[in-house]
Protein backbone atom coordinates (compact mmCIF):
# COMPACT_ATOMS: atom_id res chain seq x y z
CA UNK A 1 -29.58 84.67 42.78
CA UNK A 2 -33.08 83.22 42.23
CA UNK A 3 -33.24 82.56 45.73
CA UNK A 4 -35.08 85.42 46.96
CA UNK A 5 -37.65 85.34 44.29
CA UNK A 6 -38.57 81.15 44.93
CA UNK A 7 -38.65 82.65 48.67
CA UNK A 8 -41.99 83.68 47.98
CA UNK A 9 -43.24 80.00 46.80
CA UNK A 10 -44.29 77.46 49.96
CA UNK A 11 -42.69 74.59 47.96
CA UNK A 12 -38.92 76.46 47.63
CA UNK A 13 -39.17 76.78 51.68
CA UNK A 14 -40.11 73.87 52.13
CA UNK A 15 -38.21 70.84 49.78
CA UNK A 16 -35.58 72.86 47.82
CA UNK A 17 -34.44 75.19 50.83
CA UNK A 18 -36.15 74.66 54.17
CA UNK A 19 -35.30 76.96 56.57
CA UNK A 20 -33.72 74.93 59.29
CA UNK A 21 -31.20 74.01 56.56
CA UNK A 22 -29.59 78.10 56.45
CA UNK A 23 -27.42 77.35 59.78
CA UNK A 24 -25.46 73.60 58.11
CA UNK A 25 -25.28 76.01 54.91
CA UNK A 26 -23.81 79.21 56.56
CA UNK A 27 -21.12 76.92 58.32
CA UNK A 28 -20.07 75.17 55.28
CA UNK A 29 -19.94 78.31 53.46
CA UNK A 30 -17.84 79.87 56.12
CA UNK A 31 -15.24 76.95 56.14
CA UNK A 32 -15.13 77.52 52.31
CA UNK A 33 -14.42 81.13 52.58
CA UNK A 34 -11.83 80.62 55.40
CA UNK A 35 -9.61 77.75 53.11
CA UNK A 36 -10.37 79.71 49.90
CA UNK A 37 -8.78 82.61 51.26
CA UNK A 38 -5.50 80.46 52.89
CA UNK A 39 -5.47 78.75 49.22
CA UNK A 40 -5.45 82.29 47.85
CA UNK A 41 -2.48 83.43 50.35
CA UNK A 42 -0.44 79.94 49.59
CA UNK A 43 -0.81 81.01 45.92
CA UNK A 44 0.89 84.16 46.08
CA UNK A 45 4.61 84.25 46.75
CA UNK A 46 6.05 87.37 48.53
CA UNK A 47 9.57 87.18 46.79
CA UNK A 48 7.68 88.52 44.12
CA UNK A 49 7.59 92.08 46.18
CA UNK A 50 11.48 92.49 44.77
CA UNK A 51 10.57 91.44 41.07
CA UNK A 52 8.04 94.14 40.25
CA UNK A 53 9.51 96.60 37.95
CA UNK A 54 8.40 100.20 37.66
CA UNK A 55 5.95 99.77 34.96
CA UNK A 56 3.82 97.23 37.14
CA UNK A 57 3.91 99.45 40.69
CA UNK A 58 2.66 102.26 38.49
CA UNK A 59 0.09 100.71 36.74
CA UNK A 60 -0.84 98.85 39.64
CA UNK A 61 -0.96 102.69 42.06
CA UNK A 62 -2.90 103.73 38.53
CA UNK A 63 -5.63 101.20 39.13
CA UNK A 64 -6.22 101.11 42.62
CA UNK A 65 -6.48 105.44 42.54
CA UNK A 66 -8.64 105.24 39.97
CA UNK A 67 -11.15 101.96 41.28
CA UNK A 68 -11.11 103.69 44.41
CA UNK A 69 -12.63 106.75 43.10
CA UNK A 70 -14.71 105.06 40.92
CA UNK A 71 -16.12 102.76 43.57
CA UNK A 72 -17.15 105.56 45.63
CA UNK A 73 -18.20 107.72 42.80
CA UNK A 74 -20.76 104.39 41.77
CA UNK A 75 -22.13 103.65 45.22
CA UNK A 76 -23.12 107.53 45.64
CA UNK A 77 -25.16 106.90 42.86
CA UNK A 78 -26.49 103.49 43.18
CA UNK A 79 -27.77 104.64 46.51
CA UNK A 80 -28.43 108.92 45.97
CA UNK A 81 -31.88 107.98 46.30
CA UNK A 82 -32.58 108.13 50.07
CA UNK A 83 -35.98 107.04 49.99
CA UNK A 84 -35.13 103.59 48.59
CA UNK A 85 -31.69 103.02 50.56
CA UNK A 86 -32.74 104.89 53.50
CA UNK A 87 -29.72 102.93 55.71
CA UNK A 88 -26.86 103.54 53.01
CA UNK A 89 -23.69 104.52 54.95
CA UNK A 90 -20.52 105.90 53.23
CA UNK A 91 -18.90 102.92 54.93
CA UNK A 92 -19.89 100.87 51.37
CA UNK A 93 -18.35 102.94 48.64
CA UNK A 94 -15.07 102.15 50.38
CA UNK A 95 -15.89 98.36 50.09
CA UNK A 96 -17.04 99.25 46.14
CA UNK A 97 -13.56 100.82 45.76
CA UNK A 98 -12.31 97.50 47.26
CA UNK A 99 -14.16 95.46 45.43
CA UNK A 100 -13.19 97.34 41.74
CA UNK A 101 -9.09 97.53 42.80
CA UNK A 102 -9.01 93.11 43.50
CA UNK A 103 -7.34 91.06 41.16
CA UNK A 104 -7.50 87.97 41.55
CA UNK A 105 -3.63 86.65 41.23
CA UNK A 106 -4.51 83.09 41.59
CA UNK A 107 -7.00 83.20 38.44
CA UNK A 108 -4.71 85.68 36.21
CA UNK A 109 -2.36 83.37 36.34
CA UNK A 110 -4.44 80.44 35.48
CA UNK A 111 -6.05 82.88 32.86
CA UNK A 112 -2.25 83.33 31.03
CA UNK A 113 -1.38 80.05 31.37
CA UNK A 114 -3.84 79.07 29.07
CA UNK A 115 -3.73 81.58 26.55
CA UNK A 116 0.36 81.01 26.97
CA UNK A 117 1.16 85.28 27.73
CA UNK A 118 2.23 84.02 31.03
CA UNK A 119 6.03 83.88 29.86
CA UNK A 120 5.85 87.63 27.54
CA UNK A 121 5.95 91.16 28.77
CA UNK A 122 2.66 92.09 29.04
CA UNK A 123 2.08 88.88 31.21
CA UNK A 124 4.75 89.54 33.54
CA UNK A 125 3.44 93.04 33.95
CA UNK A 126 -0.27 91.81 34.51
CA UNK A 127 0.81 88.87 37.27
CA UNK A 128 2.64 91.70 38.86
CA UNK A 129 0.39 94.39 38.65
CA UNK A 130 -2.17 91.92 39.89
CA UNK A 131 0.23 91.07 42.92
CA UNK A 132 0.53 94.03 44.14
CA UNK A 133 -3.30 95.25 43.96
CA UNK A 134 -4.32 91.92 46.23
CA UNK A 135 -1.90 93.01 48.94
CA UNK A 136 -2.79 96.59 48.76
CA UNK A 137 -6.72 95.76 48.65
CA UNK A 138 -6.94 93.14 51.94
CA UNK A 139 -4.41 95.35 53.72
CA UNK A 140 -7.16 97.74 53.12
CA UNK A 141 -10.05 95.51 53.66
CA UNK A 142 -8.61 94.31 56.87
CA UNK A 143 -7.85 97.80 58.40
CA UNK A 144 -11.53 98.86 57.55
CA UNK A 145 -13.22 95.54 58.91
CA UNK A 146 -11.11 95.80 61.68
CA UNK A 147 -11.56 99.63 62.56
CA UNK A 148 -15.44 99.13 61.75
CA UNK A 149 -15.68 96.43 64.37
CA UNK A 150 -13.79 97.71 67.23
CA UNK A 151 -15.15 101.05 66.58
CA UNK A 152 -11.66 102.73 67.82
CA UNK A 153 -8.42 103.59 66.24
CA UNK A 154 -6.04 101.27 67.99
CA UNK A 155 -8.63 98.37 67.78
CA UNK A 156 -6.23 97.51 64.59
CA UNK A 157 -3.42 96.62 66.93
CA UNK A 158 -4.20 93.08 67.81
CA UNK A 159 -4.56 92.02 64.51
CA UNK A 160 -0.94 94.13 63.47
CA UNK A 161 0.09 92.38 66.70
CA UNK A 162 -1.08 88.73 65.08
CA UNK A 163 0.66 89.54 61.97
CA UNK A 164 3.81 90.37 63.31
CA UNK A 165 3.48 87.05 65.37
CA UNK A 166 2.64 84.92 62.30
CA UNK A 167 5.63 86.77 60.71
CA UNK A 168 8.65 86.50 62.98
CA UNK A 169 7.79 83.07 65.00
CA UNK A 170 4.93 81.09 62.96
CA UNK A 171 6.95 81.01 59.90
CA UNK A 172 10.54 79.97 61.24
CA UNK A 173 8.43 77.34 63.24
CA UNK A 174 7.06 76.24 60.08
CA UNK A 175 10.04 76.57 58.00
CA UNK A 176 12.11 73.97 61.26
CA UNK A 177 8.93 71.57 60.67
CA UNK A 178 8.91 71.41 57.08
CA UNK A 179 13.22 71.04 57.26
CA UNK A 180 12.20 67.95 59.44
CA UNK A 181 9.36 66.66 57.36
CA UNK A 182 11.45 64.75 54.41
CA UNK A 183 9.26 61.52 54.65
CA UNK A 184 6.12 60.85 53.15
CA UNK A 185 4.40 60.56 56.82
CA UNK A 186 6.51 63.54 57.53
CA UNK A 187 5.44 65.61 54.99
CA UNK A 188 1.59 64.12 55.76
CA UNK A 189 1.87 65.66 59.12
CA UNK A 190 3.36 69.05 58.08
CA UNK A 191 -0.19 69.63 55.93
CA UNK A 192 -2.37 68.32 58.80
CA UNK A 193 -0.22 70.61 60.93
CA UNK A 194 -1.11 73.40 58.15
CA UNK A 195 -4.91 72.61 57.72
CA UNK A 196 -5.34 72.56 61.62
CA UNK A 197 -3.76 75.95 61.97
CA UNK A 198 -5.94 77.49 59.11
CA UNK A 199 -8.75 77.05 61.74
CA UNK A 200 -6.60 78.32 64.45
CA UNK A 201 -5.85 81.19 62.94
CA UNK A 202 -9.11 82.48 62.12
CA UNK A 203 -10.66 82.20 65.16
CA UNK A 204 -7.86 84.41 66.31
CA UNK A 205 -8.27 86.97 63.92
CA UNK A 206 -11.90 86.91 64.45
CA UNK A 207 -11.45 87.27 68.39
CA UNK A 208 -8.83 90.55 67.53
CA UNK A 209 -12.22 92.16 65.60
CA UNK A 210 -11.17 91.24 62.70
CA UNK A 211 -12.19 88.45 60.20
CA UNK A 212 -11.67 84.40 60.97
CA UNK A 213 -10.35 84.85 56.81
CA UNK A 214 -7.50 86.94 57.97
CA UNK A 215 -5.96 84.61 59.81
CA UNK A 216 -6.12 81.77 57.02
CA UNK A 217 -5.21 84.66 54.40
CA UNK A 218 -2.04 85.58 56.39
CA UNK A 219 -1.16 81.49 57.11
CA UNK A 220 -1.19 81.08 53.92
CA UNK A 221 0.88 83.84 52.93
CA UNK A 222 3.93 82.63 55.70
CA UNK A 223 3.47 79.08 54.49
CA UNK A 224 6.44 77.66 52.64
CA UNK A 225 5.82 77.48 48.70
CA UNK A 226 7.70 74.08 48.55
CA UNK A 227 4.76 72.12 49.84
CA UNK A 228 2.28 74.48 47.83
CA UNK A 229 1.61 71.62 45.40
CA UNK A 230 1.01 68.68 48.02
CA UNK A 231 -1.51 71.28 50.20
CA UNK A 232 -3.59 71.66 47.07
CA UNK A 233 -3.76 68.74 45.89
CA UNK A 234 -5.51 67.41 49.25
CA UNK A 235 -7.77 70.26 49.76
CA UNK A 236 -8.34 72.56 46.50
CA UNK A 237 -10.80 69.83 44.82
CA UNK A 238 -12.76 69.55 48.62
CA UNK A 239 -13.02 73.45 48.84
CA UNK A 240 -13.65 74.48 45.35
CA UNK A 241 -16.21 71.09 44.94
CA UNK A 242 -18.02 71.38 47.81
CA UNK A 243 -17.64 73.79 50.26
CA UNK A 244 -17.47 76.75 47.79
CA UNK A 245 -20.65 76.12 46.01
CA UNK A 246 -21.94 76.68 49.64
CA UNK A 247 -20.69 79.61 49.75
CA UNK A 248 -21.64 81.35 46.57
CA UNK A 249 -25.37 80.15 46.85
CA UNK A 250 -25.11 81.68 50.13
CA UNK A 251 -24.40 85.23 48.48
CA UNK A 252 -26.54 84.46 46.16
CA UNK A 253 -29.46 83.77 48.24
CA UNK A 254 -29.03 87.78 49.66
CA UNK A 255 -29.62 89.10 45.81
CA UNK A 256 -33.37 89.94 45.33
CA UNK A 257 -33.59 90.54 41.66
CA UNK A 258 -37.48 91.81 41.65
CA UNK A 259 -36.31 94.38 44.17
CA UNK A 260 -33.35 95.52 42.05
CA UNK A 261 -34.90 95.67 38.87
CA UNK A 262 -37.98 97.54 40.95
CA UNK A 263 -36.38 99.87 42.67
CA UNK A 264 -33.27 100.85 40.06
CA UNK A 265 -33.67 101.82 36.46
CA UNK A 266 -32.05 99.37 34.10
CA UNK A 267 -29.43 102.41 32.52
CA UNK A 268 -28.11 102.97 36.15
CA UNK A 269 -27.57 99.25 36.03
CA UNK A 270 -26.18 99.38 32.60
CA UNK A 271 -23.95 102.21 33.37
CA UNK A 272 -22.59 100.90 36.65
CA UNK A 273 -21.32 98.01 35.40
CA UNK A 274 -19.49 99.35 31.90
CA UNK A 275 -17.84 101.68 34.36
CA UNK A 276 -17.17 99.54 37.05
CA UNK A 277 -14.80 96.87 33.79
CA UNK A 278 -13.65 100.14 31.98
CA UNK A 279 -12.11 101.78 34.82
CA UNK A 280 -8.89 99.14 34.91
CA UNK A 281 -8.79 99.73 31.46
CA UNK A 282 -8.68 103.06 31.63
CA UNK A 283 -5.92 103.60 34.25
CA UNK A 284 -4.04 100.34 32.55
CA UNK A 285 -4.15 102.29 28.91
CA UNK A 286 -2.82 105.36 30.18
CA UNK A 287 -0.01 103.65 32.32
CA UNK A 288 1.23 102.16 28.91
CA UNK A 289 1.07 105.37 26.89
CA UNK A 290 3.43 107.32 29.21
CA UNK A 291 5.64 104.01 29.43
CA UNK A 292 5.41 103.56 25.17
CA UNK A 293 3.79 100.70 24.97
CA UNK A 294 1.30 99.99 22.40
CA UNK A 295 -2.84 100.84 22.58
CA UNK A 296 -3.28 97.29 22.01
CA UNK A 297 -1.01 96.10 24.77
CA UNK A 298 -2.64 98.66 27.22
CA UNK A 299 -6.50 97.84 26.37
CA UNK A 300 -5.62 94.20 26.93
CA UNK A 301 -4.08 94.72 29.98
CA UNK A 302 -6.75 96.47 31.49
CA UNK A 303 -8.83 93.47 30.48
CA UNK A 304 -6.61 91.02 32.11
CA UNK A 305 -6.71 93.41 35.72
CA UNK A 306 -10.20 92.76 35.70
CA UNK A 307 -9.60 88.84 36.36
CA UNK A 308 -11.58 88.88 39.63
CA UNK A 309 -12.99 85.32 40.03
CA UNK A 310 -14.79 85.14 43.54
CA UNK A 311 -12.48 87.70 45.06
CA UNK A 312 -14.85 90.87 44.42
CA UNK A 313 -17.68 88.79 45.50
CA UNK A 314 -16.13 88.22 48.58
CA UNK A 315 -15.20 91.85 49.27
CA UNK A 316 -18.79 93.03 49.00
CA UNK A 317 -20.73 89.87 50.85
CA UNK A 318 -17.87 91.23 53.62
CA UNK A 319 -19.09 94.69 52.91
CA UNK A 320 -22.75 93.76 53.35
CA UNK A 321 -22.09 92.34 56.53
CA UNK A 322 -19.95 94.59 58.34
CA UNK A 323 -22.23 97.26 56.79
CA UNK A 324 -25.19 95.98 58.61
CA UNK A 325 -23.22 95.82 61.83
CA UNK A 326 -22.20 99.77 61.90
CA UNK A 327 -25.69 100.62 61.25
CA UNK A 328 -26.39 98.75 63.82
CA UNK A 329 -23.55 99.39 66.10
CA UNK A 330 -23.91 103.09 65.72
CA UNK A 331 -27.77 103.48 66.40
């Protein structure tokens, strides 16, 4: 984040950050966004889908109606003022609603294990809730990345078309290699076989329009659980030690602090952002009170939907950049 402001200083560009240095950074950060997202499908298990009960579906509808809203509502008046966002497109407060409805499964559940809730009510509600806003916000993201790029209303097709595929023939052939994989060189080979295909499959995705983290997102959501623990243990500490680091200093690097603080007063800041946490706890407190449950239960519930980790920052980096495309697309 203090990127753009050393940008000014001959030294920054020079040892710390040299320019001909962006291109080895953008790639690693890529690769770290492509296996963070197949980590982040591997980590969520669809059997789940017939385990939600009623009070999770509805507080998990109640959350994404109301970050949706509230997304849009915020981005219309981060950017009202034309003469400082002259290029705003309505195209963003749909990635803001995006951004404000993620929940990052993956970190709730680390989140409860620690705190032990993951076994009681309100946990079981929160993992679930959270389940069901992830798949609900990429099938979202995806459709509008997809849509934006192709500029066309069946340009969604191919990537349906690579779902479907990854669906009804990836996984069985998965699910036949795995069944053959019961020694430890077997099961070796089933991960390489795994790790290759993340690639695979996002350069697929990104030739449909779409995103290359589609592909590994939707890999990783057909990929047997049982060898969950084995494919994590050989890449998580590589991705989240190195190649995600990349990454976030990446996003950072586009955050020009001076030109925020100059251009915005600090209330709008200060406003955005206690709306942008209280709206999950909003929606969450008012699921509970038609359902009897307890204030208390409710408030901290909303607090545990707004486990994001780097999902929401991934949402709107995505947003930046296929914001920046329409504009240019459309001119």
């Amino acid at each position: 984040m203090l990127g753009p402001i050393f940008f000014r200083s001959s030294f920054f560009l020079r040892y710390v950050r040299p320019i001909n240095s962006n291109v080895v950074l953008q790639t690693m950060a890529n690769l770290g966004l492509v296996y963070y997202m197949f980590l982040v499908g591997l980590e969520i298990d669809l059997n789940m889908v017939r385990r939600v009960g009623k009070k999770a579906f509805t507080n998990a509808v109640a959350g994404i109606l109301f970050s949706m809203g509230m997304g849009a509502s915020l981005y219309c008046l981060f950017t009202r003022d034309k003469s400082i966002f002259p290029s705003a497109s309505p195209v963003g407060g749909l990635f803001w609603g995006v951004a404000l409805t993620v929940t990052s499964f993956p970190d709730l559940a680390q989140v409860l294990s620690d705190i032990n809730l993951i076994s009681t009510d309100l946990g079981q509600i929160a993992l679930s809730s959270a389940f069901v806003s992830d798949l609900a916000s990429w099938t979202m993201l995806i459709m509008t990345i997809t849509w934006l790029h192709g500029r066309s209303k069946l340009s969604i097709l191919p990537t349906v078309g690579f779902i479907i595929l990854c669906w009804f023939v990836v996984r069985p052939v998965l699910s036949k290699i795995k069944s053959s994989s019961n020694k430890s060189s077997g099961r070796d080979f089933y991960v390489y076989v795994i790790l290759a295909g993340v690639l695979i499959c996002g350069f697929i995705t990104d030739a449909c329009g779409s995103t290359s983290m589609t592909g590994a997102f939707v890999l990783g959501l057909v990929t047997s659980n049982e060898f969950e623990t084995r494919i994590l243990e050989q890449v998580n500490n590589f991705v989240a030690g190195i190649l995600l680091p990349s990454y976030v200093m990446v996003v950072g690097g586009k955050i020009d602090i001076l030109f925020l603080m100059s251009k915005t007063s600090v209330v709008t800041l200060l406003v955005i952002v206690v709306l942008a946490f209280s709206v999950k706890v909003l929606s969450s407190f008012l699921v509970c009170k038609a359902f009897g449950i307890s204030a208390r239960d409710g408030i901290a519930l909303g607090i545990l939907m707004n486990t994001k980790g780097l999902l929401a920052l991934v949402v709107i980096n995505i947003g930046v950049d296929v914001q920046v495309h329409w504009i240019f697309s459309s001119t």
